[in-house]
N, C-alpha and C. Protein backbone atom coordinates (compact mmCIF):
# COMPACT_ATOMS: atom_id res chain seq x y z
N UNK A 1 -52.36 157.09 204.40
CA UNK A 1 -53.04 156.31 203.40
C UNK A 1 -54.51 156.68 203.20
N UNK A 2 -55.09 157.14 204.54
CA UNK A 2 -56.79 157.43 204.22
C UNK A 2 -56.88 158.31 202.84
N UNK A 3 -55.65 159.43 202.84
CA UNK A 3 -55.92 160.28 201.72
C UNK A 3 -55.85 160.42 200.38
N UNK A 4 -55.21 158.97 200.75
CA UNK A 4 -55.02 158.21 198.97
C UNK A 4 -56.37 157.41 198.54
N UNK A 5 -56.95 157.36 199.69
CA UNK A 5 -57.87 156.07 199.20
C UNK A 5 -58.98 157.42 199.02
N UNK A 6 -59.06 158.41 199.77
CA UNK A 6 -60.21 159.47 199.34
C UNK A 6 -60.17 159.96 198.31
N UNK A 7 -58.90 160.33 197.70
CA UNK A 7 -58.57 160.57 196.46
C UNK A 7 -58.92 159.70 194.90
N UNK A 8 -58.60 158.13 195.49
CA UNK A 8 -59.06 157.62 194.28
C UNK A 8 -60.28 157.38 194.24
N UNK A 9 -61.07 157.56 195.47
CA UNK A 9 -62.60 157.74 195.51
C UNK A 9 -63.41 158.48 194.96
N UNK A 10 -62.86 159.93 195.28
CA UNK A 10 -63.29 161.15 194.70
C UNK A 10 -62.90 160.75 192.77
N UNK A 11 -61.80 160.35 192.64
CA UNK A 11 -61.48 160.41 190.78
C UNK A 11 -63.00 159.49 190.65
N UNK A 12 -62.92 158.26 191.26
CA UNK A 12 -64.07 157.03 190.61
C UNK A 12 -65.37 157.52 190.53
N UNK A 13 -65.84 158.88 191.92
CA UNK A 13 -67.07 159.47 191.65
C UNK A 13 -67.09 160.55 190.58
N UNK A 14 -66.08 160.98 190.37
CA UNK A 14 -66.39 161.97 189.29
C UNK A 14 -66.26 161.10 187.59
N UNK A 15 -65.96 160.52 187.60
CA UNK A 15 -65.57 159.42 186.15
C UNK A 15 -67.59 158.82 186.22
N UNK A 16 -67.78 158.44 187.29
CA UNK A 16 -69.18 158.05 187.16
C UNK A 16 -70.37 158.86 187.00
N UNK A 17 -69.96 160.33 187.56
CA UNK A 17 -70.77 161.52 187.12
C UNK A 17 -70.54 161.64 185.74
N UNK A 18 -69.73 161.69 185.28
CA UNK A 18 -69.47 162.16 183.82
C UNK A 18 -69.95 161.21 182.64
N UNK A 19 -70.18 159.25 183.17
CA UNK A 19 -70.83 158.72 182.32
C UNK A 19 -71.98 158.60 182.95
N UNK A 20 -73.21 159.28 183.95
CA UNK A 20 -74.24 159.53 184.16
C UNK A 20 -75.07 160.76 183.59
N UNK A 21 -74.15 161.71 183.87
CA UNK A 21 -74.59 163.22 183.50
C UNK A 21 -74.72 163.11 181.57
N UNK A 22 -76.12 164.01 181.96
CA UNK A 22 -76.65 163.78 180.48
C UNK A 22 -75.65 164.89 179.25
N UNK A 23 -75.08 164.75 177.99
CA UNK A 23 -74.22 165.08 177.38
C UNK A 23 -74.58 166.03 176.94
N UNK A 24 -74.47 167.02 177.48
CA UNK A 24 -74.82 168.58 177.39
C UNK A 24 -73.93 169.14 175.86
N UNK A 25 -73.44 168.84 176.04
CA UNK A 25 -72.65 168.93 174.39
C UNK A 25 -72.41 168.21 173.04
N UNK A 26 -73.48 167.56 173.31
CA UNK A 26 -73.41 166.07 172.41
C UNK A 26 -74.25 166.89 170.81
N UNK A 27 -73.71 166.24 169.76
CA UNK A 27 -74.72 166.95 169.07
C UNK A 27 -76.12 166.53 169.02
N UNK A 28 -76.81 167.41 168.17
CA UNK A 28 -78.32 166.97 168.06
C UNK A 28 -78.80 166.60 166.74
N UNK A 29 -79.39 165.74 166.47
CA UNK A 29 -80.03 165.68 165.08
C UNK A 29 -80.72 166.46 164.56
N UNK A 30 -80.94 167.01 163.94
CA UNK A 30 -81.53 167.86 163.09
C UNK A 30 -82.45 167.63 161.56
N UNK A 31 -83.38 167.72 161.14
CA UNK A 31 -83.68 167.67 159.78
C UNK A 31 -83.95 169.33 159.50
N UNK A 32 -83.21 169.99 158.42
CA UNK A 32 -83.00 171.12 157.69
C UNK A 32 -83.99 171.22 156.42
N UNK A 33 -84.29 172.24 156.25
CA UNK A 33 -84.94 172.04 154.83
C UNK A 33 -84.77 173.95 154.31
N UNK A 34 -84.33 174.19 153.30
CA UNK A 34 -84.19 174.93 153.08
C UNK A 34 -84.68 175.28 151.46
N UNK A 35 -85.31 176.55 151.30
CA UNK A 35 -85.99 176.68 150.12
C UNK A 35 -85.54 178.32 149.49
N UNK A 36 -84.74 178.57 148.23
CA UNK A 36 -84.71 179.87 147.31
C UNK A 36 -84.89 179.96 146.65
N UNK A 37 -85.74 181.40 146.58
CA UNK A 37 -86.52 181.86 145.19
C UNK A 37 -86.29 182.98 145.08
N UNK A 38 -86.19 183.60 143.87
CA UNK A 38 -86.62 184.59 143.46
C UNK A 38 -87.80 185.23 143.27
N UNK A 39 -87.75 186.36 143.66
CA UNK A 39 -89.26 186.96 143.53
C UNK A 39 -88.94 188.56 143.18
N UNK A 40 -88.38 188.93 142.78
CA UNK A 40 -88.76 189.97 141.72
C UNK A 40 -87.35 189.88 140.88
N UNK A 41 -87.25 191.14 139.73
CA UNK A 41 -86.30 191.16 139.25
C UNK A 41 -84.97 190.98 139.72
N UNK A 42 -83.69 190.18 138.34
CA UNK A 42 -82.39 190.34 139.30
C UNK A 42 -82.29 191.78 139.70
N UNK A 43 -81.19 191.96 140.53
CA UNK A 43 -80.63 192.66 141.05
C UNK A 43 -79.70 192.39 141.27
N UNK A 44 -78.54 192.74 140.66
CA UNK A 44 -77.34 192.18 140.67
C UNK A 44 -76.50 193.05 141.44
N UNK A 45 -75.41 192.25 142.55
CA UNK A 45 -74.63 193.00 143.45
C UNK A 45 -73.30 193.55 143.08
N UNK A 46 -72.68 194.26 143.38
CA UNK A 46 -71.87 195.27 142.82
C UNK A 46 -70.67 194.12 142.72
N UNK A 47 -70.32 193.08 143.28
CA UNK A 47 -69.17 192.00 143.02
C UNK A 47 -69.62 190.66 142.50
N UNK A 48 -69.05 190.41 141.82
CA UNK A 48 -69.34 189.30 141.57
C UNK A 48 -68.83 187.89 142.68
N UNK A 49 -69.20 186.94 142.21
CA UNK A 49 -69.27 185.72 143.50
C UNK A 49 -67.86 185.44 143.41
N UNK A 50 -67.11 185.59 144.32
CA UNK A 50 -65.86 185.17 144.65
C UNK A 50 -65.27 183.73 144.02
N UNK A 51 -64.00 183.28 143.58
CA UNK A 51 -63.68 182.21 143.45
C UNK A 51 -63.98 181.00 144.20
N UNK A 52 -63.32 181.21 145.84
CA UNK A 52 -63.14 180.91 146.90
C UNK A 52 -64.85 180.16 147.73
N UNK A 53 -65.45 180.60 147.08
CA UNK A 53 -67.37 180.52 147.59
C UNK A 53 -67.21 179.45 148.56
N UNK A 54 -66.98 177.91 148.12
CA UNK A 54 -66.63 176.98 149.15
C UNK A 54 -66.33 177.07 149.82
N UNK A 55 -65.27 177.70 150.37
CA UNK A 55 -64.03 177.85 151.36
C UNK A 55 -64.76 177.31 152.86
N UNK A 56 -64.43 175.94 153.37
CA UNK A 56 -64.74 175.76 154.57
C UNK A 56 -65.56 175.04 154.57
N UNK A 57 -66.40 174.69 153.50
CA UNK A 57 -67.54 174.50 153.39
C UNK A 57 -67.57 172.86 152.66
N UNK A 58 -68.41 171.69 153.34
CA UNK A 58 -68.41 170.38 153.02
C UNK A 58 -69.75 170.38 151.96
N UNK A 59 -69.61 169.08 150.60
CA UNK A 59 -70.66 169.35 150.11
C UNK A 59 -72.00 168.47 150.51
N UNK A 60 -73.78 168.31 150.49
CA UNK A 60 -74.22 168.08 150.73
C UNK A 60 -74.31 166.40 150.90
N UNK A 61 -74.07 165.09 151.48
CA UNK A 61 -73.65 163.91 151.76
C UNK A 61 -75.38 163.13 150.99
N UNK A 62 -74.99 162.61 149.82
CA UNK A 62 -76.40 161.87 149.58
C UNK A 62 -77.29 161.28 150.43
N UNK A 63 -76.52 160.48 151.05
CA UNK A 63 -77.09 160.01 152.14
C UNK A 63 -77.93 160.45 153.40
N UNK A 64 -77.48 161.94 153.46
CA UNK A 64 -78.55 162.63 154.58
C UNK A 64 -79.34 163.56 153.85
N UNK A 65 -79.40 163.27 152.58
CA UNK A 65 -80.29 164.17 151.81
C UNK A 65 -81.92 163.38 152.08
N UNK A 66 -83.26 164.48 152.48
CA UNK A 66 -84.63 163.71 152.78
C UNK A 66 -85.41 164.43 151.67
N UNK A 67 -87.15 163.81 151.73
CA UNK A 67 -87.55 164.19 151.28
C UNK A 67 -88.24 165.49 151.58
N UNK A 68 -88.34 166.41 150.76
CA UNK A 68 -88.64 167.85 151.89
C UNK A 68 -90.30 168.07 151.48
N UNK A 69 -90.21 168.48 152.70
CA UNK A 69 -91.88 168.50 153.28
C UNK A 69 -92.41 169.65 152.78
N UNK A 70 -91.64 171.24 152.39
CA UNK A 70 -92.55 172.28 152.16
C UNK A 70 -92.52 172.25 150.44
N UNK A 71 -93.00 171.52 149.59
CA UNK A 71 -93.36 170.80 148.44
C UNK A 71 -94.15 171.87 148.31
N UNK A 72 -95.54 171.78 148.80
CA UNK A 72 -96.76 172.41 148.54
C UNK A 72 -96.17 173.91 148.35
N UNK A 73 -95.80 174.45 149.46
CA UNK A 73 -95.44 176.03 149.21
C UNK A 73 -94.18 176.29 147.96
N UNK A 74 -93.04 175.27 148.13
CA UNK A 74 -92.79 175.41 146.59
C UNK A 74 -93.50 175.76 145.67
N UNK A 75 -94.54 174.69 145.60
CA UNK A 75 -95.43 174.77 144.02
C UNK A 75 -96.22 176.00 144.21
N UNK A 76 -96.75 176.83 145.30
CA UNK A 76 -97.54 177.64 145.29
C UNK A 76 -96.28 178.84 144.66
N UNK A 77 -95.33 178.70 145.34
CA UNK A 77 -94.47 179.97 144.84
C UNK A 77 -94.40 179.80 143.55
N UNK A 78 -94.00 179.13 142.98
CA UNK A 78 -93.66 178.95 141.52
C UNK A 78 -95.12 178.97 140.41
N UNK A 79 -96.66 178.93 140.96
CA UNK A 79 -97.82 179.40 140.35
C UNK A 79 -97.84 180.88 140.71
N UNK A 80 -97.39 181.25 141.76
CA UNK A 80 -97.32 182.81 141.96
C UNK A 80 -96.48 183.55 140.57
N UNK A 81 -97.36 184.49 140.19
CA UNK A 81 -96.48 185.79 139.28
C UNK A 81 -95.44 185.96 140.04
N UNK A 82 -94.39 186.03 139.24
CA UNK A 82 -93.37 186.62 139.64
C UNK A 82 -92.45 185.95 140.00
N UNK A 83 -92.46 184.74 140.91
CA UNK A 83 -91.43 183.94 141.80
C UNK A 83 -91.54 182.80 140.51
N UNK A 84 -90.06 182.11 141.57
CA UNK A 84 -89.38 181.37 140.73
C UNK A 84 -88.31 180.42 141.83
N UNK A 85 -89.21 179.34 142.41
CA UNK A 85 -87.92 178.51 143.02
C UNK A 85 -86.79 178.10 142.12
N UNK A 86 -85.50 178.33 143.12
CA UNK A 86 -84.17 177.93 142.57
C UNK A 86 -83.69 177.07 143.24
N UNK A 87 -83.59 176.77 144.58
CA UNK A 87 -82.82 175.43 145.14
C UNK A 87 -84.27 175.39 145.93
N UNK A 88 -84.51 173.70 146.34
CA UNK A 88 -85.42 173.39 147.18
C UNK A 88 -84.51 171.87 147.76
N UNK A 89 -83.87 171.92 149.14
CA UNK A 89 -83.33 170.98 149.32
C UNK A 89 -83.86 170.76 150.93
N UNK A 90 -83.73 169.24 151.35
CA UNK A 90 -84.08 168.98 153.08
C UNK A 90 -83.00 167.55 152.87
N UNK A 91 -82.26 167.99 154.11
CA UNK A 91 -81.11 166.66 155.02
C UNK A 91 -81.69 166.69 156.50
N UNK A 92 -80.72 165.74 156.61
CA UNK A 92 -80.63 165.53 157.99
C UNK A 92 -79.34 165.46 158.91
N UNK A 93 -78.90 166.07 160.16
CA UNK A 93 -77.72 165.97 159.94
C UNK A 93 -77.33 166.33 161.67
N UNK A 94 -76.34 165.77 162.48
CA UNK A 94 -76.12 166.50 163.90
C UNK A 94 -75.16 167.75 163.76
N UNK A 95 -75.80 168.57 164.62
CA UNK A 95 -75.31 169.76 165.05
C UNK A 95 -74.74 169.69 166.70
N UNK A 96 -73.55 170.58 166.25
CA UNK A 96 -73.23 170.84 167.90
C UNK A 96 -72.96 172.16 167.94
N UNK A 97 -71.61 172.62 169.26
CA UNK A 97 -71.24 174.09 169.06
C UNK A 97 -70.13 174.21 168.09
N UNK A 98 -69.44 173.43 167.52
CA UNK A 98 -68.53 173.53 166.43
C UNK A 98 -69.34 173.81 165.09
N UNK A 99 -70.11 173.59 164.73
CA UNK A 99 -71.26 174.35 163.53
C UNK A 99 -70.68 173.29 162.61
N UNK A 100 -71.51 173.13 161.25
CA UNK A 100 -71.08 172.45 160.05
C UNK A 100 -71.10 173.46 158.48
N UNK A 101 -70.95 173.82 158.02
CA UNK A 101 -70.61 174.65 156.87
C UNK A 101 -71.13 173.80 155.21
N UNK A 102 -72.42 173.88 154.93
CA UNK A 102 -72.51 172.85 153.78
C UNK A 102 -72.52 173.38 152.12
N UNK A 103 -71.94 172.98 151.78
CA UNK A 103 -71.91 173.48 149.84
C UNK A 103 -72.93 174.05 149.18
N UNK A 104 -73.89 174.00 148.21
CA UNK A 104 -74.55 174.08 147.51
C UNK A 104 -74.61 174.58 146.03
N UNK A 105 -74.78 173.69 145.26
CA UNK A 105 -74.67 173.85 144.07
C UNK A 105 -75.97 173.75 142.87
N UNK A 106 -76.29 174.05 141.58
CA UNK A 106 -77.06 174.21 141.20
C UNK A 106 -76.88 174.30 139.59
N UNK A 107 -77.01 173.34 138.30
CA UNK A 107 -76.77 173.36 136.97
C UNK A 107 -75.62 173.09 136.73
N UNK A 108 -75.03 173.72 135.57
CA UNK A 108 -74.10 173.27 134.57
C UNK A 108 -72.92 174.31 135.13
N UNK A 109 -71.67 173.47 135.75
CA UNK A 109 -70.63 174.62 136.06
C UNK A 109 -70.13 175.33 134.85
N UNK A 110 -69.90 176.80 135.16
CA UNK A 110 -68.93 177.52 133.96
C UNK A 110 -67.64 178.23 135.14
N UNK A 111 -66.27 177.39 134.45
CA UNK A 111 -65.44 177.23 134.97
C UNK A 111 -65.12 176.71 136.58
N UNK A 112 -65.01 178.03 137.68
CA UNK A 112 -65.18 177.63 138.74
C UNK A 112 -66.55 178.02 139.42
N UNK A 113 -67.45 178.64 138.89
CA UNK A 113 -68.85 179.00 139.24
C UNK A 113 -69.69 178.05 138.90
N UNK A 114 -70.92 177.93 139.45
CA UNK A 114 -72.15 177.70 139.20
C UNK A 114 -73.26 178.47 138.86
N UNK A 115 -74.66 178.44 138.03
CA UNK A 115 -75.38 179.05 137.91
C UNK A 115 -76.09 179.73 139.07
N UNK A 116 -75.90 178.51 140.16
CA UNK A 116 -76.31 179.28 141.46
C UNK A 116 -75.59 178.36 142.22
N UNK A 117 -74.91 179.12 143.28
CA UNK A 117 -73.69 178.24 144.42
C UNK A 117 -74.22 178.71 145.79
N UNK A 118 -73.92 178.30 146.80
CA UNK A 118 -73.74 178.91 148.08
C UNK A 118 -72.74 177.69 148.84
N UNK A 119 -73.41 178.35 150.12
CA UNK A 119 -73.08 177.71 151.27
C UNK A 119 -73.52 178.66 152.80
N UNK A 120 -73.90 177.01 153.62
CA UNK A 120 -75.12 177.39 154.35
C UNK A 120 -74.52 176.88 155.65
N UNK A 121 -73.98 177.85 157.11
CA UNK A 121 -73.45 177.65 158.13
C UNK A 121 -74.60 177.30 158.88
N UNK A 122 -74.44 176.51 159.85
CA UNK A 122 -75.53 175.92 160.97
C UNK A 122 -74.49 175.44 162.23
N UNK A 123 -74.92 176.31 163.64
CA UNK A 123 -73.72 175.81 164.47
C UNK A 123 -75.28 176.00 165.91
N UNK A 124 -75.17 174.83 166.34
CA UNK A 124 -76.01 175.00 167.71
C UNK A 124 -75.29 175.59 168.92
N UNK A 125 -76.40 176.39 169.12
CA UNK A 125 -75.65 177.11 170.66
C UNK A 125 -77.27 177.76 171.27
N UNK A 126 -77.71 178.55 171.89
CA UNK A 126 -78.94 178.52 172.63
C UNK A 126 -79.88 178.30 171.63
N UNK A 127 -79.89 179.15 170.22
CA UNK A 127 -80.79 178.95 169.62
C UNK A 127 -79.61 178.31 168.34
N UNK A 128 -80.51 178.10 166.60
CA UNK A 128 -79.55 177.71 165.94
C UNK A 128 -79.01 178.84 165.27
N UNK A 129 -77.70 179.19 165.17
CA UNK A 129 -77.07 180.07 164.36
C UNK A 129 -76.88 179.67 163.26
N UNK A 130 -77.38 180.97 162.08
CA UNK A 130 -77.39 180.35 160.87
C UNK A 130 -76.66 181.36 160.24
N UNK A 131 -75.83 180.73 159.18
CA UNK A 131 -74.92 181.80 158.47
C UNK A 131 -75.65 181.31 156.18
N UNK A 132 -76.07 182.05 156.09
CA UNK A 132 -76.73 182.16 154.35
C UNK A 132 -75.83 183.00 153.87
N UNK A 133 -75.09 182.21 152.75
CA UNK A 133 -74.68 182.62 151.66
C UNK A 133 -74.84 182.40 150.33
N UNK A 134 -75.77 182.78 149.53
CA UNK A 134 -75.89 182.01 148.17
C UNK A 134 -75.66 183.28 147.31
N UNK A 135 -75.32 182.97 145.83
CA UNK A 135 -74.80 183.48 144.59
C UNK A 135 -76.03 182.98 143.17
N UNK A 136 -76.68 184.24 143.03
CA UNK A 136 -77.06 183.63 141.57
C UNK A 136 -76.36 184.26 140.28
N UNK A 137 -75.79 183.55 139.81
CA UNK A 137 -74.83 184.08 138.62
C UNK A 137 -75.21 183.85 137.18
N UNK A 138 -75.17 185.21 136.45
CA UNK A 138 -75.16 185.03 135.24
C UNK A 138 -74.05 185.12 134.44
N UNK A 139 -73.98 184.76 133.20
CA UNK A 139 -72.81 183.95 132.41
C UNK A 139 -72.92 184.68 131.11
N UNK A 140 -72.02 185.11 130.40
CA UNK A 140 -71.50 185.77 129.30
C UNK A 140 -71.78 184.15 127.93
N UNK A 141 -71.21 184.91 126.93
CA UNK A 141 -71.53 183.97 125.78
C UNK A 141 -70.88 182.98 125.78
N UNK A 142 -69.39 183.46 126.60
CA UNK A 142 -68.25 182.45 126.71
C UNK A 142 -67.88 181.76 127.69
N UNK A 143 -69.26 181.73 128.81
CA UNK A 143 -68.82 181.10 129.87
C UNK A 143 -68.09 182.27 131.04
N UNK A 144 -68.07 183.57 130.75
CA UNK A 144 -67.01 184.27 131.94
C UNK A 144 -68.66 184.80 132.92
N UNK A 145 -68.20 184.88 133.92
CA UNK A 145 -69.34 185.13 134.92
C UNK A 145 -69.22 186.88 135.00
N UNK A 146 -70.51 187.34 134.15
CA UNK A 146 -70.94 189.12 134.12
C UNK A 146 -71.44 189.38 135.56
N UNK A 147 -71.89 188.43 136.07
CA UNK A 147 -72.74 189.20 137.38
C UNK A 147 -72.89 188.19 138.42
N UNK A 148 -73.59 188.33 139.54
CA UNK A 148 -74.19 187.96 140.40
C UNK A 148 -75.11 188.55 141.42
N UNK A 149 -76.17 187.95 141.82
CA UNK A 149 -77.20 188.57 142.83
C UNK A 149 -76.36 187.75 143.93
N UNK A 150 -76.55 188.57 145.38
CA UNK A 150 -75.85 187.93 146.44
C UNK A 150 -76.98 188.04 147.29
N UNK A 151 -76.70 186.86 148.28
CA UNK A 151 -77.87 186.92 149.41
C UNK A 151 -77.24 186.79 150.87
N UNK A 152 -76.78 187.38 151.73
CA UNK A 152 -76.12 186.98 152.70
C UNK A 152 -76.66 187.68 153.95
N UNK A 153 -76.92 186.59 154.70
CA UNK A 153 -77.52 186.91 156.37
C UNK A 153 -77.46 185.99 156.92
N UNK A 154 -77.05 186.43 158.67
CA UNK A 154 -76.63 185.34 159.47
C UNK A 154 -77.95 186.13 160.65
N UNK A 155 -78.85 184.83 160.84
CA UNK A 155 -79.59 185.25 162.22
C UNK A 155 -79.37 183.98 163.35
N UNK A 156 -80.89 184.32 163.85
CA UNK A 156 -80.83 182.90 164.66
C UNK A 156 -82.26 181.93 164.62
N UNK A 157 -82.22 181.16 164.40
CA UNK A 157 -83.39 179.99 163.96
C UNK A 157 -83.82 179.04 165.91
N UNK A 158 -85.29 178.98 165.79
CA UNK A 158 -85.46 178.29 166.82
C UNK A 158 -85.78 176.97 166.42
N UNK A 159 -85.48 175.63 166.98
CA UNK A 159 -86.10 174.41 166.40
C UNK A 159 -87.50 174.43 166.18
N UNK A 160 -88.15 174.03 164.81
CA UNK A 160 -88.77 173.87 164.73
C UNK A 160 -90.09 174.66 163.86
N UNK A 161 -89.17 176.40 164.21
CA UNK A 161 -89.57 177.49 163.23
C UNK A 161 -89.53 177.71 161.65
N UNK A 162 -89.99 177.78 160.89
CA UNK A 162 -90.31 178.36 159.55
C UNK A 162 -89.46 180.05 159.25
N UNK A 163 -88.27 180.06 158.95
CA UNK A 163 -88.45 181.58 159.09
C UNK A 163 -88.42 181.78 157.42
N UNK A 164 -88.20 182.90 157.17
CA UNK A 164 -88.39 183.81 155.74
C UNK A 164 -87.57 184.96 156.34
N UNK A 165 -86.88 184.63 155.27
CA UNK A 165 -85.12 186.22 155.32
C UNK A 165 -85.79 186.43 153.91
N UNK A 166 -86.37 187.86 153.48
CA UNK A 166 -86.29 188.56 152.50
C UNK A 166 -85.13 189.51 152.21
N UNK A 167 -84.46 189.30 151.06
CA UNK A 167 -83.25 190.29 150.84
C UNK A 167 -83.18 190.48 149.27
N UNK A 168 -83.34 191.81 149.15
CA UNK A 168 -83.21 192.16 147.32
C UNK A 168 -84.46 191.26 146.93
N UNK A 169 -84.24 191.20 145.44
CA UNK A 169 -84.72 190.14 144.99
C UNK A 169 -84.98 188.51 144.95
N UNK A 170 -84.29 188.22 146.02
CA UNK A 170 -84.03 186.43 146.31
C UNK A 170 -85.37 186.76 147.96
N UNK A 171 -85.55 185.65 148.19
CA UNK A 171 -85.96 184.88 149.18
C UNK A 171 -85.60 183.61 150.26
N UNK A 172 -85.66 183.33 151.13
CA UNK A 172 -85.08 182.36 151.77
C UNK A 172 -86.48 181.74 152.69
N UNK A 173 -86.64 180.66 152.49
CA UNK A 173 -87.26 180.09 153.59
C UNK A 173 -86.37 178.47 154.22
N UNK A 174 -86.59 178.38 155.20
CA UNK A 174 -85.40 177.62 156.30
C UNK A 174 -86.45 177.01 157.69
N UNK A 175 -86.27 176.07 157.81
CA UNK A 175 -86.32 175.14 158.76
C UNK A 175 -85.92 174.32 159.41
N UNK A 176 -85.56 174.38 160.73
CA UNK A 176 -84.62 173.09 161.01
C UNK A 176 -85.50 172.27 162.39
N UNK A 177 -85.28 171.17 162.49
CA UNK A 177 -86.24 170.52 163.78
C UNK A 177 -85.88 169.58 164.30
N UNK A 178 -85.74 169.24 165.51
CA UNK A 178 -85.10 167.99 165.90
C UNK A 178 -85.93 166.70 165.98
């Protein structure tokens, strides 16, 4: 019998470690803010934006939508020659190691496109992994989509950092902070 009773001892101490021990996997809150512009001519990529663009991807929840803080550098980009903000959005939202995948959309749909679409991966793990995909698309007389500029890069973001992904003609600036 001693080894039954050590046994259910040992289960009761480990059940009490596990609601002591701090939740190493729990997600984290986050506020995101993410800003694209253009800054020089299109440059349009040899495919156009896939049907599928969503795929996986949830769309932005009103409710964790904030007010975004890099305002000022918006407006400076957009007095700058040349540039031209296109999405300027900030949420809030928990992250864990399963990542979240969010929509993004932009104007008047023609058919299954948008004037500008993406979708923006965020999955915590040492630092934040970020997956950028956005589409700026231009549109024929009749609505059929002639082109698109593509922007796609996956790095890694530290809380709290400002980064800037230059690619082609688009721009990215990104922030996330707990």
């Amino acid at each position: 019998m001693p080894s039954l009773r050590r046994l259910a001892l040992l289960a009761m101490l480990a059940m009490l470690a596990m609601l002591v021990a701090p939740p190493a996997l729990a997600d984290t809150l986050y506020r995101v803010e993410l800003l694209l512009f253009r800054h020089a001519a299109p440059l349009e990529a040899s495919q156009r934006a896939p049907y599928d663009w969503m795929r996986d991807a949830l769309p932005l929840a009103a409710a964790n939508e904030r007010v975004p803080t890099l305002g000022e550098v918006a407006a400076r980009l957009e007095a700058s020659d040349g540039y031209r903000v296109l999405l300027h959005r900030a949420w809030q939202q928990p992250l864990g190691e399963r990542g979240v995948r969010l929509a993004f959309s932009q104007g008047e749909p023609h058919f299954e496109h948008f004037p500008l679409q993406g979708a923006l991966g965020l999955r915590q793990g040492r630092w934040l992994e970020v997956d950028a995909r956005f589409w700026v698309n231009r549109f024929g007389e009749y609505g059929q989509l002639l082109g698109s500029q593509y922007l796609r890069q996956t790095f890694q973001l530290r809380p709290g950092e400002l980064r800037y992904i230059d690619h082609d003609s688009l721009g990215l600036l990104i922030k996330a902070s707990r």
